[in-house]
C-alpha atoms as a PDB file:
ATOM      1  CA  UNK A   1     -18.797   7.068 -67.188  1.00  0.00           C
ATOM      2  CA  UNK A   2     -15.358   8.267 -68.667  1.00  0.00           C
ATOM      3  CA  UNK A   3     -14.558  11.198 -67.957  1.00  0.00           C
ATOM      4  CA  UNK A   4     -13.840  14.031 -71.069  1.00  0.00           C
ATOM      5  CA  UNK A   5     -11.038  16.708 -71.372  1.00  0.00           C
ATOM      6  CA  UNK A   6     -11.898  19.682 -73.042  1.00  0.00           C
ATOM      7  CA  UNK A   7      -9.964  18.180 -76.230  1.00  0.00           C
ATOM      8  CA  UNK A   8     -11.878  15.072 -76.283  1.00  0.00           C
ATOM      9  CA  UNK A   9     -15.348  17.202 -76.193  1.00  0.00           C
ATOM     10  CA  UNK A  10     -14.639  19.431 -78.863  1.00  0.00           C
ATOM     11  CA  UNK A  11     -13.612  16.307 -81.081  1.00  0.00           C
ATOM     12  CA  UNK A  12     -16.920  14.620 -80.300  1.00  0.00           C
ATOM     13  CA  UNK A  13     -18.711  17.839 -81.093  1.00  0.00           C
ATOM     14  CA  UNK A  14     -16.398  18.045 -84.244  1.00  0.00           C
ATOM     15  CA  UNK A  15     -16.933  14.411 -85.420  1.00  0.00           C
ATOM     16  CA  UNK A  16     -20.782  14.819 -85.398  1.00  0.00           C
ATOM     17  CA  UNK A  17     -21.234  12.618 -82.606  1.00  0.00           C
ATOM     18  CA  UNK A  18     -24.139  11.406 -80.279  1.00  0.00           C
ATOM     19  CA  UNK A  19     -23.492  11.695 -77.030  1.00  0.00           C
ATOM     20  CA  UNK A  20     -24.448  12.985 -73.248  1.00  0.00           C
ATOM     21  CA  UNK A  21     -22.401  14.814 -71.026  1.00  0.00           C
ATOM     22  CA  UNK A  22     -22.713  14.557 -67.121  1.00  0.00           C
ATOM     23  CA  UNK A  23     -21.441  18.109 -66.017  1.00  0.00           C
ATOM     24  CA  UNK A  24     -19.887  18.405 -62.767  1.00  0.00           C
ATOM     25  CA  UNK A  25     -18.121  19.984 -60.312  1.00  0.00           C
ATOM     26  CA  UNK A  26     -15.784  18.041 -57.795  1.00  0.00           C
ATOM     27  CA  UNK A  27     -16.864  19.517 -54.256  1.00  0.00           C
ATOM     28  CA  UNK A  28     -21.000  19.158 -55.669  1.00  0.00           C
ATOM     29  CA  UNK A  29     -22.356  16.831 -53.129  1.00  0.00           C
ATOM     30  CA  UNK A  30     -25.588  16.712 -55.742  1.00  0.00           C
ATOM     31  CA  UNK A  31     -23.207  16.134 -58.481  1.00  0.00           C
ATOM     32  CA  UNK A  32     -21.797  13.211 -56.405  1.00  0.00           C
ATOM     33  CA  UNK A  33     -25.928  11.543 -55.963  1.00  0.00           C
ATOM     34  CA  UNK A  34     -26.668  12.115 -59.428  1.00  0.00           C
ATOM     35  CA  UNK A  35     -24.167  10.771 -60.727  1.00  0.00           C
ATOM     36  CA  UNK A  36     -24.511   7.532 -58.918  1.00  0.00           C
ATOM     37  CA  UNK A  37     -28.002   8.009 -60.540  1.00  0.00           C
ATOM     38  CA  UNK A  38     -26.696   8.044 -63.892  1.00  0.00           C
ATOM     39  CA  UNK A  39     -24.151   5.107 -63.434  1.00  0.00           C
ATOM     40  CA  UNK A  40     -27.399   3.083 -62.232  1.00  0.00           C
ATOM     41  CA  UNK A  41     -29.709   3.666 -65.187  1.00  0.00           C
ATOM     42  CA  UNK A  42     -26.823   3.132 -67.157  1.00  0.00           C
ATOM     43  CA  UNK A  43     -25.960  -0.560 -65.718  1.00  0.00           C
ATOM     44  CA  UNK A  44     -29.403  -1.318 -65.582  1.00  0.00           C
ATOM     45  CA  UNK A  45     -29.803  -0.742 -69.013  1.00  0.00           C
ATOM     46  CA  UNK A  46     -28.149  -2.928 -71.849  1.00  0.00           C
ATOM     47  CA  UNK A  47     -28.373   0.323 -74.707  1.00  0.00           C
ATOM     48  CA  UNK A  48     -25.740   1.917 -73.520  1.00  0.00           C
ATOM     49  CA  UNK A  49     -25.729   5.640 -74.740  1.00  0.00           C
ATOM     50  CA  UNK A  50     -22.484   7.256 -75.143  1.00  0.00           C
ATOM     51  CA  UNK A  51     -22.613   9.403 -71.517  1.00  0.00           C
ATOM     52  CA  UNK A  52     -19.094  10.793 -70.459  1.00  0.00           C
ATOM     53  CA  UNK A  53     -18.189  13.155 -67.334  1.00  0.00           C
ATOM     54  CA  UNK A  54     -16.504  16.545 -67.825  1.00  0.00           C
ATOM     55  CA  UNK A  55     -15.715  18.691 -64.592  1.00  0.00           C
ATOM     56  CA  UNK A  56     -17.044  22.098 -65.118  1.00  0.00           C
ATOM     57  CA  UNK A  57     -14.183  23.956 -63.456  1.00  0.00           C
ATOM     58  CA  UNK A  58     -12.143  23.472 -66.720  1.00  0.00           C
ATOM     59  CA  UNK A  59     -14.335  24.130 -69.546  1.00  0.00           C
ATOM     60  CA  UNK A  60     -15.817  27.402 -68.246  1.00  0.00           C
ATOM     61  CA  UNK A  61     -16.169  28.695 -72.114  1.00  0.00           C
ATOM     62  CA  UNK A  62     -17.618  25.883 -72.849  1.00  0.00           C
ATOM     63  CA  UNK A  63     -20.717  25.993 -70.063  1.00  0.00           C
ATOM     64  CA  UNK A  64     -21.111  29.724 -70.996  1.00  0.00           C
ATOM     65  CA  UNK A  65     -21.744  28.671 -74.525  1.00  0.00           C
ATOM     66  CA  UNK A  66     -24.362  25.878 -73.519  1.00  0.00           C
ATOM     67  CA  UNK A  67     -25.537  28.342 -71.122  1.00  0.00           C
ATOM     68  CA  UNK A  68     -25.061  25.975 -67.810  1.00  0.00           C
ATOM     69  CA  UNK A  69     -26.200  27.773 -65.004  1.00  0.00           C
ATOM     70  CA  UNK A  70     -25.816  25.238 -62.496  1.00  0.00           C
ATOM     71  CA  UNK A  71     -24.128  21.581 -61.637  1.00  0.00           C
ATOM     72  CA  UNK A  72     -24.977  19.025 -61.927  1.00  0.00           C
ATOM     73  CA  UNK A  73     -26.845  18.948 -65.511  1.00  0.00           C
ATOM     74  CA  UNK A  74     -26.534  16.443 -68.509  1.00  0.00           C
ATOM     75  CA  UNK A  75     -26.543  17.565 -71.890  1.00  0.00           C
ATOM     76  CA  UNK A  76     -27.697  15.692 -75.031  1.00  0.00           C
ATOM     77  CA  UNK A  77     -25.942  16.211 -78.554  1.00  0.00           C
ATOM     78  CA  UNK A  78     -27.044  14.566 -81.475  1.00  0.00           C
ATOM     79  CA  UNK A  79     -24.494  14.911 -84.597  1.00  0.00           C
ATOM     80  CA  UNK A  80     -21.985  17.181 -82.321  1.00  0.00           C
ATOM     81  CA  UNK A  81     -24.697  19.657 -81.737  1.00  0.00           C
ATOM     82  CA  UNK A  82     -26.656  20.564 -78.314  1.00  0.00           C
ATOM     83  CA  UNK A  83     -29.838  19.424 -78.495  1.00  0.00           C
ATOM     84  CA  UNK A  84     -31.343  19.026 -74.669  1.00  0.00           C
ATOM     85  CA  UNK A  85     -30.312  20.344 -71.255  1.00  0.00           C
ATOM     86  CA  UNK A  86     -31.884  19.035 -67.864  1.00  0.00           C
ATOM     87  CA  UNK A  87     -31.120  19.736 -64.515  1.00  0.00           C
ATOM     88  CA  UNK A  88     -33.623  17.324 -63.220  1.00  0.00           C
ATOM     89  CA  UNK A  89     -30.882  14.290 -61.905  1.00  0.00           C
ATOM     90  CA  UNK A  90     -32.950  14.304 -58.506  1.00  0.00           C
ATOM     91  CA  UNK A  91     -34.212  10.083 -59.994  1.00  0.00           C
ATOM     92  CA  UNK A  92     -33.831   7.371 -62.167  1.00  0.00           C
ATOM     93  CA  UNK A  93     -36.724   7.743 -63.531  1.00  0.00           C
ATOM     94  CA  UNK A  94     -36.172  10.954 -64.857  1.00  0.00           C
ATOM     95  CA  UNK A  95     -32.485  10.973 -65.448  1.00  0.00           C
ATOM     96  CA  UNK A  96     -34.149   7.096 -67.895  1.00  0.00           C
ATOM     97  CA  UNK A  97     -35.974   9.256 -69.651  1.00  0.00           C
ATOM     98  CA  UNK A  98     -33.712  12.300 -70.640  1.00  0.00           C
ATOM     99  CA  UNK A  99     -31.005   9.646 -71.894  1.00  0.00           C
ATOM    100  CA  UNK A 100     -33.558   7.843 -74.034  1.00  0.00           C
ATOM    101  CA  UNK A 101     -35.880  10.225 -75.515  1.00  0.00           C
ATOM    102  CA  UNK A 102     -35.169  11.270 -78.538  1.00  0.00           C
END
């Protein structure tokens, strides 16, 4: 996963993008597993959806608006818009079918 400044979220959102975020927090040990998690379902998989990183310690405006109350969390936009938020990054499984459901 690549991970996002705050510009290069914005211009996603702006663009009318699809895309997942992985939020995060550097000192998350969670955030840490599930993102190992997400890197799995994402090699194991050959679709590919557009999933970058961005560390919640510098887009705290940003969380507030999507109403993130905890790390980690992944959201989903479709055309630049939130669409989906899940906390559940505990398996593959799970963290499969977030990414893919539509």
């Amino acid at each position: 996963m690549e991970i996002w400044e705050k510009e290069t979220l914005r211009a996603a959102q702006k663009n009318g993008a699809n895309f997942v975020v992985f939020f995060f927090t550097p000192m998350c040990g969670s955030c840490q597993i599930a993102s190992r998690l997400v890197d799995v379902v994402l090699e194991a998989d050959g679709i590919h959806p557009d999933v970058a990183k961005v560390d919640l310690n510098y887009v705290p405006d940003i969380a507030q608006h999507l109403e993130i109350t905890s790390v980690p969390a992944l959201v989903k936009f479709k055309s630049g818009q939130p669409v989906d938020l899940s906390y559940k990054l505990h398996d593959a499984t799970t963290i499969y079918e977030f990414l893919y459901s539509e």
